[in-house]
PDB file of N, CA and C in Angstrom:
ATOM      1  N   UNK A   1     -36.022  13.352 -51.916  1.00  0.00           N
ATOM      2  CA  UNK A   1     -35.104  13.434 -50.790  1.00  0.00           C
ATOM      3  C   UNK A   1     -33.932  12.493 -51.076  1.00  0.00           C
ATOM      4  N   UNK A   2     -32.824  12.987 -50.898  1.00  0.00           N
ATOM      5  CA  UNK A   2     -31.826  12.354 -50.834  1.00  0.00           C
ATOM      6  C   UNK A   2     -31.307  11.191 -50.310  1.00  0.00           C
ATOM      7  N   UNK A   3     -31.016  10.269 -50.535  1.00  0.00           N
ATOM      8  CA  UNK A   3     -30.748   9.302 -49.433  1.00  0.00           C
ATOM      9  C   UNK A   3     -29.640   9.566 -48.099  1.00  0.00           C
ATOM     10  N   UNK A   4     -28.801  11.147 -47.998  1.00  0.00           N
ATOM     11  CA  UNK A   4     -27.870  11.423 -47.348  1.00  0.00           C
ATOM     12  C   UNK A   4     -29.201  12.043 -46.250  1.00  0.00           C
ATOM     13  N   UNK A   5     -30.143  12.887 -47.383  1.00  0.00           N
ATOM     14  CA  UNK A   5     -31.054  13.759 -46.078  1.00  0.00           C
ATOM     15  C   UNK A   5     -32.092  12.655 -45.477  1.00  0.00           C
ATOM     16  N   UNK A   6     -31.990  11.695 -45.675  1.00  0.00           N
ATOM     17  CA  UNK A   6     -33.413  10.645 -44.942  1.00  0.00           C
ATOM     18  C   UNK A   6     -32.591   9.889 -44.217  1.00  0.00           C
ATOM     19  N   UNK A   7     -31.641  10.082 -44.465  1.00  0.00           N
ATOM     20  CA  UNK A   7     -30.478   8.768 -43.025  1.00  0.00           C
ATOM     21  C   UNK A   7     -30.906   9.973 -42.236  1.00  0.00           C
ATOM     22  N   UNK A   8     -30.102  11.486 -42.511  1.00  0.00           N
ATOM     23  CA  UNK A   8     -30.231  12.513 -41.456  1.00  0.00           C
ATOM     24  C   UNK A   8     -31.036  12.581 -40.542  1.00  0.00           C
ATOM     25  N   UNK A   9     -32.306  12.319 -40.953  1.00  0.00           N
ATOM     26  CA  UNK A   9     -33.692  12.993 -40.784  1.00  0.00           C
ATOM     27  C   UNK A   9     -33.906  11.074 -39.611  1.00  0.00           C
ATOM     28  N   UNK A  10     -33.693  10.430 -40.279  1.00  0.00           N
ATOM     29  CA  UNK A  10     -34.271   9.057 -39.349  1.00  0.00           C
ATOM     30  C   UNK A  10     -33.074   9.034 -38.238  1.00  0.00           C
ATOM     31  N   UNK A  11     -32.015   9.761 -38.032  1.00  0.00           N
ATOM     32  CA  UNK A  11     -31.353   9.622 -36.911  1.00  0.00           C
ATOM     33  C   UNK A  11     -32.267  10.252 -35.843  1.00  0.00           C
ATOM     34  N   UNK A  12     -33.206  11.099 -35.995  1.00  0.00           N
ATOM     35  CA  UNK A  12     -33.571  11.991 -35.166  1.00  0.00           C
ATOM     36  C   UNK A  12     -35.119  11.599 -34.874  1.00  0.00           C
ATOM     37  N   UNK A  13     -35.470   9.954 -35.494  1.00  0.00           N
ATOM     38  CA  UNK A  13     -36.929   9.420 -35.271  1.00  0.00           C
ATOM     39  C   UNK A  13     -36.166   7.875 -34.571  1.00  0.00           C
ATOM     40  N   UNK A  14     -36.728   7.804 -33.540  1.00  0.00           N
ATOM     41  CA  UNK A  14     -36.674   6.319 -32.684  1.00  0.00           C
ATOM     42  C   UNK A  14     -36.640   5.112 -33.478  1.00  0.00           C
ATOM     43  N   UNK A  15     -35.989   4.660 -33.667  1.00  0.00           N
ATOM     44  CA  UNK A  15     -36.009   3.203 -34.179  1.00  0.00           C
ATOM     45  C   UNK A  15     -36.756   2.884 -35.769  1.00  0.00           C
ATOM     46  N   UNK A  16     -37.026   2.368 -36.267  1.00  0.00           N
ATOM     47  CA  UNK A  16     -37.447   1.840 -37.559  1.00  0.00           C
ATOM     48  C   UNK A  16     -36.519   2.070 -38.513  1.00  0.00           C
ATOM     49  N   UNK A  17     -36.616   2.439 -39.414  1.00  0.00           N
ATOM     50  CA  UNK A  17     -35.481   2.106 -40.476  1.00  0.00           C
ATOM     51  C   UNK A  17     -36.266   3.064 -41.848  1.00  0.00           C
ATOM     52  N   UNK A  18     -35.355   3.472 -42.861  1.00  0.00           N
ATOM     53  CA  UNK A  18     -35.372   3.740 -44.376  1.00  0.00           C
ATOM     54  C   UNK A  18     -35.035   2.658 -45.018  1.00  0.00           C
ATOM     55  N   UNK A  19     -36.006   2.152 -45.729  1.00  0.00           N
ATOM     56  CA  UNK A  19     -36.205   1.299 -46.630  1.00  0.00           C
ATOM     57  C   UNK A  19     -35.960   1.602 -48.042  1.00  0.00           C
ATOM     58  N   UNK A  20     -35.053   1.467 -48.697  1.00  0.00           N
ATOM     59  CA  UNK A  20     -34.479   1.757 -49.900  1.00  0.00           C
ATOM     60  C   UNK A  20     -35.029   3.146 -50.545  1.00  0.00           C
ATOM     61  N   UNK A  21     -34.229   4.019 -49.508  1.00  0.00           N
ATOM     62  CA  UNK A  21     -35.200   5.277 -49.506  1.00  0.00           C
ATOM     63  C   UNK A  21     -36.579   5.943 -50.616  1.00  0.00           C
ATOM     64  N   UNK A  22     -37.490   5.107 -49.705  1.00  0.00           N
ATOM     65  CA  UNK A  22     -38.661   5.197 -50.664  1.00  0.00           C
ATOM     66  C   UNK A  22     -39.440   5.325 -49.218  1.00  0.00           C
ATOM     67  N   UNK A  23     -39.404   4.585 -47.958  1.00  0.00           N
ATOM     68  CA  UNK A  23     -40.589   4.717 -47.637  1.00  0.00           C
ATOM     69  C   UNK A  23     -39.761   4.297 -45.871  1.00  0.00           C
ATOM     70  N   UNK A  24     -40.662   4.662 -44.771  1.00  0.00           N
ATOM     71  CA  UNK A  24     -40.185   4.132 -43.170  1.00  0.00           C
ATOM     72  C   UNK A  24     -41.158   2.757 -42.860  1.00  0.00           C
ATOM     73  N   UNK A  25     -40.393   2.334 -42.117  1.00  0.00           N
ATOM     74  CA  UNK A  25     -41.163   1.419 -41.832  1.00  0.00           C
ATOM     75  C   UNK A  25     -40.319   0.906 -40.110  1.00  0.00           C
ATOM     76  N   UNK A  26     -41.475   0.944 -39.712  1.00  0.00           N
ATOM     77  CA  UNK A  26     -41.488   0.233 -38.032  1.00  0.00           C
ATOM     78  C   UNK A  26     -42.068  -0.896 -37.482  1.00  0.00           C
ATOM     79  N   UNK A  27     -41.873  -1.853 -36.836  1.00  0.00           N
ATOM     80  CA  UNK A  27     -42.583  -2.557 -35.954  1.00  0.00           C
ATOM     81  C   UNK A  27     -42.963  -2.647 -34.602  1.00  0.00           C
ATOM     82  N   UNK A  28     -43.916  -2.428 -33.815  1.00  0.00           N
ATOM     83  CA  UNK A  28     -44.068  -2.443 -33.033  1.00  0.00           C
ATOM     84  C   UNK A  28     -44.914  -3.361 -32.264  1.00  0.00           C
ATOM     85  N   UNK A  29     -44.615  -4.027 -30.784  1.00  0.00           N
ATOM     86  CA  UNK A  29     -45.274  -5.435 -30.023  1.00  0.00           C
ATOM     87  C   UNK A  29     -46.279  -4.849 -29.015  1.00  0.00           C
ATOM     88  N   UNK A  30     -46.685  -5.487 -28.518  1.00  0.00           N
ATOM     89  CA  UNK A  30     -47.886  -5.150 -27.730  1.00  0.00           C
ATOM     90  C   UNK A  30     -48.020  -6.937 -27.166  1.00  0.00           C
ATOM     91  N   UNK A  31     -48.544  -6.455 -25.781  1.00  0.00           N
ATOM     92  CA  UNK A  31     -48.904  -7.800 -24.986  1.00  0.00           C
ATOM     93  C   UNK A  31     -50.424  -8.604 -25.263  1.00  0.00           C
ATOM     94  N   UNK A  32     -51.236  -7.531 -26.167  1.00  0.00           N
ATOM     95  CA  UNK A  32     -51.824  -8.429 -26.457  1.00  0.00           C
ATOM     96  C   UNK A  32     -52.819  -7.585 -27.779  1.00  0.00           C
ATOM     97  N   UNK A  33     -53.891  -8.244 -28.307  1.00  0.00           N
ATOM     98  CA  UNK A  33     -54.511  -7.932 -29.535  1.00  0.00           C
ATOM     99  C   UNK A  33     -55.092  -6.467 -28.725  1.00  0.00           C
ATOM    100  N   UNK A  34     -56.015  -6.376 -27.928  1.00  0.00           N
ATOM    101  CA  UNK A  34     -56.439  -4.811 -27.239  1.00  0.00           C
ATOM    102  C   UNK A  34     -55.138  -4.351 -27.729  1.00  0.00           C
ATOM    103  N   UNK A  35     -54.316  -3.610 -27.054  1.00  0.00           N
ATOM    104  CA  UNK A  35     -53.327  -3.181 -26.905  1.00  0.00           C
ATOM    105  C   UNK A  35     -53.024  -2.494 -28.674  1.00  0.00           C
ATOM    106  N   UNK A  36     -52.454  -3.788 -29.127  1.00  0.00           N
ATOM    107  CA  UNK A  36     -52.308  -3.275 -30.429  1.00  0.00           C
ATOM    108  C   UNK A  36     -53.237  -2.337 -31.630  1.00  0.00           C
ATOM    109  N   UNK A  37     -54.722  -2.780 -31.059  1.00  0.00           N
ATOM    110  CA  UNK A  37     -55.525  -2.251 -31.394  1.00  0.00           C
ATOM    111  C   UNK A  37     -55.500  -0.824 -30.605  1.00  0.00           C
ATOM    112  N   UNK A  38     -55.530  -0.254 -29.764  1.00  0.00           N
ATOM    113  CA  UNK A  38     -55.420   0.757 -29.210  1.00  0.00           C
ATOM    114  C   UNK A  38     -54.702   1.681 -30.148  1.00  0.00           C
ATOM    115  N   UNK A  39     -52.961   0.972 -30.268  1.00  0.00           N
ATOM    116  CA  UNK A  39     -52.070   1.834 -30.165  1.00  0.00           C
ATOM    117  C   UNK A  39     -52.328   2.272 -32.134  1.00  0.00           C
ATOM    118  N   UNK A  40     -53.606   1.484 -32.833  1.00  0.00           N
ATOM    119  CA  UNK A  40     -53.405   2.082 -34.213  1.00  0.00           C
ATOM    120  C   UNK A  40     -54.684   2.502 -34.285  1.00  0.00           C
ATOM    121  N   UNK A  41     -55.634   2.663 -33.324  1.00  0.00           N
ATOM    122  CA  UNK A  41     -56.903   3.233 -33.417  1.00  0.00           C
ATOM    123  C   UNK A  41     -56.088   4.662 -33.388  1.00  0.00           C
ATOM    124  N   UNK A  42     -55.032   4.794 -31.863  1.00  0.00           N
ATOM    125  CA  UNK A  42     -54.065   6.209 -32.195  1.00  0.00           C
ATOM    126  C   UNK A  42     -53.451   6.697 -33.062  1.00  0.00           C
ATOM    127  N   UNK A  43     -52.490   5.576 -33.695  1.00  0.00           N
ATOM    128  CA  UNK A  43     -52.171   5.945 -35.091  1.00  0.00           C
ATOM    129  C   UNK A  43     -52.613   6.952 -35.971  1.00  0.00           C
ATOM    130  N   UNK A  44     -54.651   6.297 -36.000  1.00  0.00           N
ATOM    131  CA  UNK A  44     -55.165   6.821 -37.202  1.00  0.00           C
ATOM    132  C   UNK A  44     -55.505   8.095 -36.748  1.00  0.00           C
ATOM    133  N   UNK A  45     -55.920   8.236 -35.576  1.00  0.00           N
ATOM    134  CA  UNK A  45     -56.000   9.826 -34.985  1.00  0.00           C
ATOM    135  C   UNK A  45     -55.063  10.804 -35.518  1.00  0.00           C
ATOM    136  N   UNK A  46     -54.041  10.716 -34.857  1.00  0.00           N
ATOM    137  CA  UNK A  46     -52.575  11.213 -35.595  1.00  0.00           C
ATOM    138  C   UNK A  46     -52.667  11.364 -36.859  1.00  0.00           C
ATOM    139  N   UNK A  47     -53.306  10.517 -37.547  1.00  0.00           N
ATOM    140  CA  UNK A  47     -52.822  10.590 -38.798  1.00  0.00           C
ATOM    141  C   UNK A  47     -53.882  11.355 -39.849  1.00  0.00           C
ATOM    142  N   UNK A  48     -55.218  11.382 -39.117  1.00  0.00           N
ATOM    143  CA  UNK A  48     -56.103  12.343 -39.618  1.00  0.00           C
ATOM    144  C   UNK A  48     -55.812  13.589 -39.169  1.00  0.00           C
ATOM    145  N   UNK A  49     -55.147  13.935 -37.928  1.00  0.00           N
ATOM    146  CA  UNK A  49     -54.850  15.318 -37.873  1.00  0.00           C
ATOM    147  C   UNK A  49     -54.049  16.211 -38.752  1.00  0.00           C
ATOM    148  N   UNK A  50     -52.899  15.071 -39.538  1.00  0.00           N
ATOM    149  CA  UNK A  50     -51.697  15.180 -39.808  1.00  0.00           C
ATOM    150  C   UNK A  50     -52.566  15.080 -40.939  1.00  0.00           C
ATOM    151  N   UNK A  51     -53.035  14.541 -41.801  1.00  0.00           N
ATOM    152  CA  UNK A  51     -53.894  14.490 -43.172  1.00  0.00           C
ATOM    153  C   UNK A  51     -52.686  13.624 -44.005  1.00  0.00           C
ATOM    154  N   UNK A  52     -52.319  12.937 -43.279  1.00  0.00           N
ATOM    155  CA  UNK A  52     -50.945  12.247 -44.356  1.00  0.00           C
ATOM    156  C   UNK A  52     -51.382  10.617 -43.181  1.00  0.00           C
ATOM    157  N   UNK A  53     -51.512   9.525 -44.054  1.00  0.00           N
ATOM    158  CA  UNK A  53     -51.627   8.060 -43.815  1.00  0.00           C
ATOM    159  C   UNK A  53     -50.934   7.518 -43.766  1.00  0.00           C
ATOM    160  N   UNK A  54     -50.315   6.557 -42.964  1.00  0.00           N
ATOM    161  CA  UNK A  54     -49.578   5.229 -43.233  1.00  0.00           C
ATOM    162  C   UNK A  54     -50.680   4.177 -43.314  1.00  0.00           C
ATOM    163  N   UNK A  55     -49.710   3.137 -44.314  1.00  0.00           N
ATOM    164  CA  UNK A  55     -49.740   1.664 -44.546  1.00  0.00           C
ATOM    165  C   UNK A  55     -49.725   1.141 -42.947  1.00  0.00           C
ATOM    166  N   UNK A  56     -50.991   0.230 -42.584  1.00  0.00           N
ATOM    167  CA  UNK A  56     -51.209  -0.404 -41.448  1.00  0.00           C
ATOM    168  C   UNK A  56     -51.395  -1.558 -41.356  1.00  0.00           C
ATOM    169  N   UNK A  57     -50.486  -2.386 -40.799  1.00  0.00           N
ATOM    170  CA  UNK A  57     -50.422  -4.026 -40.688  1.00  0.00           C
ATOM    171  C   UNK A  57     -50.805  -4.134 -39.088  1.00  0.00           C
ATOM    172  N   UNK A  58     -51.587  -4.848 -38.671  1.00  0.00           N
ATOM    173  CA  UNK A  58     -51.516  -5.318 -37.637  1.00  0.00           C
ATOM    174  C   UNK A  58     -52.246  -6.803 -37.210  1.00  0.00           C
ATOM    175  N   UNK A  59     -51.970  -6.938 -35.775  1.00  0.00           N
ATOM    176  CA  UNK A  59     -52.412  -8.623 -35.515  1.00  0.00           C
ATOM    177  C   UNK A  59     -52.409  -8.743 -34.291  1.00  0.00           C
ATOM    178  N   UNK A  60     -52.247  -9.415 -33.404  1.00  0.00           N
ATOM    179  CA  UNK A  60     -52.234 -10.009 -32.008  1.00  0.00           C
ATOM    180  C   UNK A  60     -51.230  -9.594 -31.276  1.00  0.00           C
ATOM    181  N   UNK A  61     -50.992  -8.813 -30.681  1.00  0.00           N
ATOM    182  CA  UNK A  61     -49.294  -7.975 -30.615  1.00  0.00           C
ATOM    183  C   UNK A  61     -48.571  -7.850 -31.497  1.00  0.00           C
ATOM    184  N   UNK A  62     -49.297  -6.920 -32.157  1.00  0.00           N
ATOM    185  CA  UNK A  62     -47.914  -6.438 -33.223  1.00  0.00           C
ATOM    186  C   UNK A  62     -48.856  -5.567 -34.240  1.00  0.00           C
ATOM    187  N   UNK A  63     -47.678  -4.203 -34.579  1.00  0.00           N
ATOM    188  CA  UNK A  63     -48.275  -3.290 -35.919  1.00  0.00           C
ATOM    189  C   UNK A  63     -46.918  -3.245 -36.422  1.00  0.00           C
ATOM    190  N   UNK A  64     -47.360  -3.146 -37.452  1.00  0.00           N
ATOM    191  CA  UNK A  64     -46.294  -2.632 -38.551  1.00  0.00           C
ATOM    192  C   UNK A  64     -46.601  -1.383 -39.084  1.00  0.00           C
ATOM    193  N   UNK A  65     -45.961  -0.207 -39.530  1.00  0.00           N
ATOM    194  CA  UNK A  65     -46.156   0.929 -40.356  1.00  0.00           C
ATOM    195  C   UNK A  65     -45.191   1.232 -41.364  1.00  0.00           C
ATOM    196  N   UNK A  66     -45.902   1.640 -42.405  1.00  0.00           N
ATOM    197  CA  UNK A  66     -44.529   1.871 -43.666  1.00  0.00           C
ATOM    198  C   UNK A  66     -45.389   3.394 -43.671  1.00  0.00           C
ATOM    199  N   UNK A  67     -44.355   4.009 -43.729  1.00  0.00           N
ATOM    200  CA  UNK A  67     -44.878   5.828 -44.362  1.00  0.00           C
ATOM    201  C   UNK A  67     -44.164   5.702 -45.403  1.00  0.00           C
ATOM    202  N   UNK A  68     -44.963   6.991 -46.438  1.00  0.00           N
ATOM    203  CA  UNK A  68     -44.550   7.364 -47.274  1.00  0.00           C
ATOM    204  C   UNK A  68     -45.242   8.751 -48.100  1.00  0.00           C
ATOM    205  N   UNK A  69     -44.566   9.664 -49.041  1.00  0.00           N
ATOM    206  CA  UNK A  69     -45.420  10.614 -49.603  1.00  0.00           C
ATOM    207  C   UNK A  69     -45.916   9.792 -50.594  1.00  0.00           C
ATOM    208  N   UNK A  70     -47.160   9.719 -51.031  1.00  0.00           N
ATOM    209  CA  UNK A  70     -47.935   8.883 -52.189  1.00  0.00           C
ATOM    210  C   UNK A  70     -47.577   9.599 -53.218  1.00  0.00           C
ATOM    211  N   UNK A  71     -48.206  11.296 -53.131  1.00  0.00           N
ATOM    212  CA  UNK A  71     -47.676  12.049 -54.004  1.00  0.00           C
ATOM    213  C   UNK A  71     -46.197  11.945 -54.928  1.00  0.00           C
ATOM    214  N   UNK A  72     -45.439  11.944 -54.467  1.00  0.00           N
ATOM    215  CA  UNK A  72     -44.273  11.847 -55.179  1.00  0.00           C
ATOM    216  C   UNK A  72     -43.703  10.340 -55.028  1.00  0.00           C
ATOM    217  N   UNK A  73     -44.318   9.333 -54.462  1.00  0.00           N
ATOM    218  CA  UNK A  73     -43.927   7.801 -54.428  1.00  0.00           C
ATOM    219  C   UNK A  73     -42.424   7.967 -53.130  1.00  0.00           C
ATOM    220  N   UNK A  74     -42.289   8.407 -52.762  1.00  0.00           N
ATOM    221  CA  UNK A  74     -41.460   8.462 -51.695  1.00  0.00           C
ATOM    222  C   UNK A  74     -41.342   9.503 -50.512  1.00  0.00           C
ATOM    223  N   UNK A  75     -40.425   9.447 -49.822  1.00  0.00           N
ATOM    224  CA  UNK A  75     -39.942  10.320 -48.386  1.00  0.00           C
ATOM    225  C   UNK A  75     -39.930  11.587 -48.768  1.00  0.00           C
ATOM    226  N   UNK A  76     -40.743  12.387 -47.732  1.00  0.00           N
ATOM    227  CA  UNK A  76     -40.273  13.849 -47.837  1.00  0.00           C
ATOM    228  C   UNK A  76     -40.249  14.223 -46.014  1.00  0.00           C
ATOM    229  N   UNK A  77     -39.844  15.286 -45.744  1.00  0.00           N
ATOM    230  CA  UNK A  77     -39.794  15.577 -44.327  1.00  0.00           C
ATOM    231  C   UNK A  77     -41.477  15.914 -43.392  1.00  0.00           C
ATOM    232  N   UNK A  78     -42.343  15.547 -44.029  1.00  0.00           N
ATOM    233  CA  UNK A  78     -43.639  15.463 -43.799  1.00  0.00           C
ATOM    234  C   UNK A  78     -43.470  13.953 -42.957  1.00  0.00           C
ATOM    235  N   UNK A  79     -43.083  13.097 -43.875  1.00  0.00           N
ATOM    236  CA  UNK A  79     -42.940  11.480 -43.168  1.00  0.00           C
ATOM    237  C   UNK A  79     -42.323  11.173 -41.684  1.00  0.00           C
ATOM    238  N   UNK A  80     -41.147  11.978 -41.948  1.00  0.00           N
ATOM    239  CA  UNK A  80     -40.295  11.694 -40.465  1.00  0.00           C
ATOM    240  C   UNK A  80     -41.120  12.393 -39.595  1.00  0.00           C
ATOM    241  N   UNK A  81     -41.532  13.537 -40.113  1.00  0.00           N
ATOM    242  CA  UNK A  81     -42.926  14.287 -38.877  1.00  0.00           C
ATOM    243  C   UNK A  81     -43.923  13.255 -38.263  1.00  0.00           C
ATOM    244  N   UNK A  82     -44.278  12.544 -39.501  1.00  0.00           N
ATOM    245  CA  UNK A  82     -45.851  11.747 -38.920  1.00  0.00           C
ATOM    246  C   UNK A  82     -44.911  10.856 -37.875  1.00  0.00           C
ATOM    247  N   UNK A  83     -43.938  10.246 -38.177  1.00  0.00           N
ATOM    248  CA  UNK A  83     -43.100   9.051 -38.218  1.00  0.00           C
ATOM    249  C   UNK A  83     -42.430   9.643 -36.396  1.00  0.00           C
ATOM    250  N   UNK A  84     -42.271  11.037 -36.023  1.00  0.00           N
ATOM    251  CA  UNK A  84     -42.158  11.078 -34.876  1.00  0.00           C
ATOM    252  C   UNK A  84     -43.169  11.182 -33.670  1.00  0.00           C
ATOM    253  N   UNK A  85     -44.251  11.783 -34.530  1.00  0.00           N
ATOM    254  CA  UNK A  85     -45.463  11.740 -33.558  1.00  0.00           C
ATOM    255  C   UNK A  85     -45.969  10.431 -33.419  1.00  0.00           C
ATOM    256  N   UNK A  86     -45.711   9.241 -34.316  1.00  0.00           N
ATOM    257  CA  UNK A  86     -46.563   8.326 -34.196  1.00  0.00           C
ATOM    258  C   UNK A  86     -45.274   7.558 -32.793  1.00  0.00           C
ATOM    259  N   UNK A  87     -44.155   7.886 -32.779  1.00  0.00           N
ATOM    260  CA  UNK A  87     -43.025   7.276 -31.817  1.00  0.00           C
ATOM    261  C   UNK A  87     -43.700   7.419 -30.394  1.00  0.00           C
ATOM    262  N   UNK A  88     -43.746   8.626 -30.544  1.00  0.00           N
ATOM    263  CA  UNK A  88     -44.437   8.968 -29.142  1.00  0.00           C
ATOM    264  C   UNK A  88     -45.287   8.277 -28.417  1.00  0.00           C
ATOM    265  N   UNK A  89     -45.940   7.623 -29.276  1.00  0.00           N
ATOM    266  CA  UNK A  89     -47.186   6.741 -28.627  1.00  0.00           C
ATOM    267  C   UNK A  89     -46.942   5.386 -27.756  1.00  0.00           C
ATOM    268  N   UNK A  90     -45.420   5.053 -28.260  1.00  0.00           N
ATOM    269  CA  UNK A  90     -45.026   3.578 -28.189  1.00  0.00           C
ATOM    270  C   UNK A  90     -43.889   3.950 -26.919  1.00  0.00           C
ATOM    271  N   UNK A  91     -43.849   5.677 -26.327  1.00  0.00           N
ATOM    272  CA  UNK A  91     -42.827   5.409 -25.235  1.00  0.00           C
ATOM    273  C   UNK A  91     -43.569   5.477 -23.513  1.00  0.00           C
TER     274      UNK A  91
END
């Protein structure tokens, strides 16, 4: 993917960013460790439906996610997919 088509494509996903177009990555807070835990127990739901994984950081309010295609070591329009369903969770 281009770096012209992954700006495109992340205008149209909530917040996080393209990271030297290779991979997304978001942060997200939470008021407390439950919480955060919740919102990536959902994550992984999502993400077994979707059969495509993100990289999962988390802690005491707070996750981090980096997507990416493993397959080809970077972004394809599969990512911004996972990358919008996983938005959803956090509105």
């Amino acid at each position: 993917m281009s770096p012209e088509e992954s700006q495109a494509f992340a205008g149209r996903v909530s917040g996080g960013a393209v990271v030297e177009n290779h991979h997304l990555e978001k942060g997200f807070a939470f008021p407390n460790f439950a919480a955060a835990l919740r919102f990536v127990n959902a994550v992984g739901a999502i993400s077994e439906e979707q059969r495509h994984h993100p990289e999962i950081h988390f802690g005491w309010g707070r996750a981090r996610l980096m997507i990416w295609t493993r397959k080809i070591n970077g972004l394809t329009e599969s990512d911004f997919v996972l990358a919008a369903k996983i938005a959803k969770l956090s509105t």
